[in-house]
N, C-alpha and C. Protein backbone atom coordinates (compact mmCIF):
# COMPACT_ATOMS: atom_id res chain seq x y z
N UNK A 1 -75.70 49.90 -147.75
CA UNK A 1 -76.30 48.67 -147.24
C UNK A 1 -76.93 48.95 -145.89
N UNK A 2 -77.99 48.16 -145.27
CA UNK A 2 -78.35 48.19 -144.34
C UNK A 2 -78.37 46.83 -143.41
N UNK A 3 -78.18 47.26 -142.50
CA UNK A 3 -78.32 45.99 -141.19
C UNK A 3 -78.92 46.41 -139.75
N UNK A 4 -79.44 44.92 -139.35
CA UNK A 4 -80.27 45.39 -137.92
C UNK A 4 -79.10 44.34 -137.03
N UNK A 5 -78.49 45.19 -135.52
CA UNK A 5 -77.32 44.80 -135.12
C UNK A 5 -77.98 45.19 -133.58
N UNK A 6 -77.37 44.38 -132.40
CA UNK A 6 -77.45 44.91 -131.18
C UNK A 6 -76.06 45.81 -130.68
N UNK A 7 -76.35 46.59 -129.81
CA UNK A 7 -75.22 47.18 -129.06
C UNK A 7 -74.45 46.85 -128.09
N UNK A 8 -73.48 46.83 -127.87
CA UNK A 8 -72.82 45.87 -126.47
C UNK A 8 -71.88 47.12 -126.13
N UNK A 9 -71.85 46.76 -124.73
CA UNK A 9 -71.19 47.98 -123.61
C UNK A 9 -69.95 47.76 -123.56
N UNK A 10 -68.86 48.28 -124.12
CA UNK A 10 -67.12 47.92 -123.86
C UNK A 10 -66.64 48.90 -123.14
N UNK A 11 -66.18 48.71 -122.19
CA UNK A 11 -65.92 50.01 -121.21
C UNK A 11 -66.88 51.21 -121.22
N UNK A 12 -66.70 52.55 -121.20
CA UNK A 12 -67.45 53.12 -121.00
C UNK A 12 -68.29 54.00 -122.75
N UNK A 13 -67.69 53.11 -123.58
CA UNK A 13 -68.84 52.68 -124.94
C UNK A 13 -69.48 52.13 -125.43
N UNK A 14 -70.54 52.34 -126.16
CA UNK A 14 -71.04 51.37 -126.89
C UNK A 14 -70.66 50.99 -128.18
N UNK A 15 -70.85 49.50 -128.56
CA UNK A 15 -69.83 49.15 -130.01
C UNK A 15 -71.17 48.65 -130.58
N UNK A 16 -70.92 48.30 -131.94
CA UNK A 16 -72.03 47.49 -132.89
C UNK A 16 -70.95 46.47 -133.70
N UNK A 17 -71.52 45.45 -134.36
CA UNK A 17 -70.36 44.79 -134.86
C UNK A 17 -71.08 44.87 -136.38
N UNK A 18 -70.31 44.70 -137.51
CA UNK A 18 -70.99 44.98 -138.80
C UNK A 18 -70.81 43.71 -139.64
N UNK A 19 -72.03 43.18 -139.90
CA UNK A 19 -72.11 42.15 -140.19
C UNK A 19 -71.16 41.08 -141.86
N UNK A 20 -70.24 40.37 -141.51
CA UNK A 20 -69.15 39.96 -142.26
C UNK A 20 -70.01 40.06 -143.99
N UNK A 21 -71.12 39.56 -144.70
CA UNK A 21 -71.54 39.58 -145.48
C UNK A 21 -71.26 41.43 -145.95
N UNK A 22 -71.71 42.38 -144.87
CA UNK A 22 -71.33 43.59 -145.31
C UNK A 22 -70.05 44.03 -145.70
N UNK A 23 -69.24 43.22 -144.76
CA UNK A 23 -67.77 44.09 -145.00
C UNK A 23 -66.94 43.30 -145.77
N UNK A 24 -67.41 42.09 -145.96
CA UNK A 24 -66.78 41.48 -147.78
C UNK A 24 -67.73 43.01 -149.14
N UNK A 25 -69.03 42.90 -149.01
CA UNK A 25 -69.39 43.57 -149.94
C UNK A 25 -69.02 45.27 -150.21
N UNK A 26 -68.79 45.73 -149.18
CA UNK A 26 -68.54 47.04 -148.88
C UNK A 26 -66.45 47.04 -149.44
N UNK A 27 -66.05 46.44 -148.69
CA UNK A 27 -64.58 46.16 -148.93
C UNK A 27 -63.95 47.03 -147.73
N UNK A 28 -64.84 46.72 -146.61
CA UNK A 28 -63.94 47.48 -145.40
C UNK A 28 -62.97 46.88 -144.89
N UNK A 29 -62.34 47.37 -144.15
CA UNK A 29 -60.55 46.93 -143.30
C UNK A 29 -60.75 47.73 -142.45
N UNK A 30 -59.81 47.16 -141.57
CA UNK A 30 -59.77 47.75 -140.08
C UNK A 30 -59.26 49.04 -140.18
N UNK A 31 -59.77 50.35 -139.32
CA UNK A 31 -58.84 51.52 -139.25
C UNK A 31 -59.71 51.88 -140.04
N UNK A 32 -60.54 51.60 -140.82
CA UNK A 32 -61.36 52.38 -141.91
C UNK A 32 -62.48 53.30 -141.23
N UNK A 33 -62.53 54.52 -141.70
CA UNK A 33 -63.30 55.45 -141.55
C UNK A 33 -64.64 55.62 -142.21
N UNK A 34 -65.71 55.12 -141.59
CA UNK A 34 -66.60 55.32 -142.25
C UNK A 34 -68.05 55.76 -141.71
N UNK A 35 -68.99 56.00 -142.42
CA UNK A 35 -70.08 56.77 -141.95
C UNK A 35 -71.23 55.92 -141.58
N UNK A 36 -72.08 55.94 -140.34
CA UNK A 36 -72.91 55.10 -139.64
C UNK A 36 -74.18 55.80 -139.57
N UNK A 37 -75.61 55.33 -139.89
CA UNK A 37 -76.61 56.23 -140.02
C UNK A 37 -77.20 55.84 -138.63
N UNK A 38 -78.19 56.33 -137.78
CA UNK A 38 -78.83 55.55 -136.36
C UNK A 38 -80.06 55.38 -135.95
N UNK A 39 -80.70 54.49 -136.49
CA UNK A 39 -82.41 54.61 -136.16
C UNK A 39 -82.55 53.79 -135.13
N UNK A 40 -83.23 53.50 -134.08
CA UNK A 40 -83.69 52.88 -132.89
C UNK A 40 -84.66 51.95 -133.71
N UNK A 41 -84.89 51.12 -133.27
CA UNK A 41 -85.85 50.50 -133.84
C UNK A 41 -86.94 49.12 -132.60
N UNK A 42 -88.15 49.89 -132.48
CA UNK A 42 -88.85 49.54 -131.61
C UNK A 42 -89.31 48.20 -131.70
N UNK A 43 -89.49 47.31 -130.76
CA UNK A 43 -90.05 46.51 -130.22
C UNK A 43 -90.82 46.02 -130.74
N UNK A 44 -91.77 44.94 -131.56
CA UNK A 44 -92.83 44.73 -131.86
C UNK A 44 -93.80 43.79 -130.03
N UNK A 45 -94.67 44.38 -130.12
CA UNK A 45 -95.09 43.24 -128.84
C UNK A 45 -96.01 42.30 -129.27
N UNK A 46 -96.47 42.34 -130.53
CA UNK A 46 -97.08 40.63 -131.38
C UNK A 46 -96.75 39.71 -131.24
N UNK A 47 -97.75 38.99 -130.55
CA UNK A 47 -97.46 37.64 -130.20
C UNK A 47 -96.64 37.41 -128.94
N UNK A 48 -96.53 37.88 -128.12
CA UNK A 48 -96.04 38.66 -126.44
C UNK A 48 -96.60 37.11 -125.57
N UNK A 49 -98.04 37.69 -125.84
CA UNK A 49 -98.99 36.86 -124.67
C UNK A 49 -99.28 35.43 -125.26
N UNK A 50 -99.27 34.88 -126.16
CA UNK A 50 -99.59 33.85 -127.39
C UNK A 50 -100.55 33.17 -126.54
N UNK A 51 -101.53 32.57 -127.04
CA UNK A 51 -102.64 31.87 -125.93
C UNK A 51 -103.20 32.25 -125.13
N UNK A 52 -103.22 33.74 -124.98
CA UNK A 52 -103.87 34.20 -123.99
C UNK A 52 -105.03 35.02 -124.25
N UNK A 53 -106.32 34.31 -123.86
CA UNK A 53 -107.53 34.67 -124.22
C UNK A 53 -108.23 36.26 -124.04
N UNK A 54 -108.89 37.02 -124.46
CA UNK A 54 -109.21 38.53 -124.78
C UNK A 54 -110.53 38.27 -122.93
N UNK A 55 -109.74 39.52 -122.55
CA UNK A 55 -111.24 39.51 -121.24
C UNK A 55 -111.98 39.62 -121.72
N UNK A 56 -113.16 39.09 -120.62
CA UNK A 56 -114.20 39.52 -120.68
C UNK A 56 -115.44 40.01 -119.86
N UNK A 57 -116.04 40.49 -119.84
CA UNK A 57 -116.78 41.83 -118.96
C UNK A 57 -116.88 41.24 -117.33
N UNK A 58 -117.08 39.56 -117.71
CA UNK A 58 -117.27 39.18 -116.06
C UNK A 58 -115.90 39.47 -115.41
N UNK A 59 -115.06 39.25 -116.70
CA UNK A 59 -113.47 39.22 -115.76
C UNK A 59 -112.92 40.39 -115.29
N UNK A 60 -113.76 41.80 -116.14
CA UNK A 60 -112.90 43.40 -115.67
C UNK A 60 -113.71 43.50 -114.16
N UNK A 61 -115.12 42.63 -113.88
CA UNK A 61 -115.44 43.21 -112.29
C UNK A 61 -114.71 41.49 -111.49
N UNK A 62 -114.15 40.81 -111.98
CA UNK A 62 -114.17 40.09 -110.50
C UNK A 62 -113.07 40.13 -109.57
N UNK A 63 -113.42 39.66 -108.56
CA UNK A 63 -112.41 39.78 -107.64
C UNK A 63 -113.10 41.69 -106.74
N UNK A 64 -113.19 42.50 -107.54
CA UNK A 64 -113.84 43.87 -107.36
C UNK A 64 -115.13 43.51 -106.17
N UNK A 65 -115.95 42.89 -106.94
CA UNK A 65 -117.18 43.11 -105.95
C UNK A 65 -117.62 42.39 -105.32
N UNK A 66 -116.66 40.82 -105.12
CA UNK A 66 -116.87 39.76 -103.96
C UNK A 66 -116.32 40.09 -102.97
N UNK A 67 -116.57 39.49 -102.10
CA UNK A 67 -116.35 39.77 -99.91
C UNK A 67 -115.86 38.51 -100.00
């Protein structure tokens, strides 16, 4: 099975928690030994700025070449 989980700092580790739908289906218990795969998984930045209009050529010089 797969799941997307954050990491949290417990003393000087990091833990993940595994999501209850998994560990009814899996049939884990505490003390259980089991194997964890680890991909990072980046950021999307879509939709970041929302409403915020694309420059444009007057806007990359101003402020530049007024006194």
């Amino acid at each position: 099975m797969e799941a997307i989980t954050k990491t949290r700092k417990i003393g000087g580790s990091l833990m993940v928690t595994i999501p209850r739908n998994i560990v009814e289906k899996e049939g884990l218990i505490e003390n259980q030994i089991i194997k964890i795969e680890i991909e990072k998984i980046r950021k999307s930045g879509f939709g970041l700025h929302k409403g915020l209009v694309p420059f444009t050529k007057e806007d990359a010089f101003k402020g530049q070449l007024e006194k």
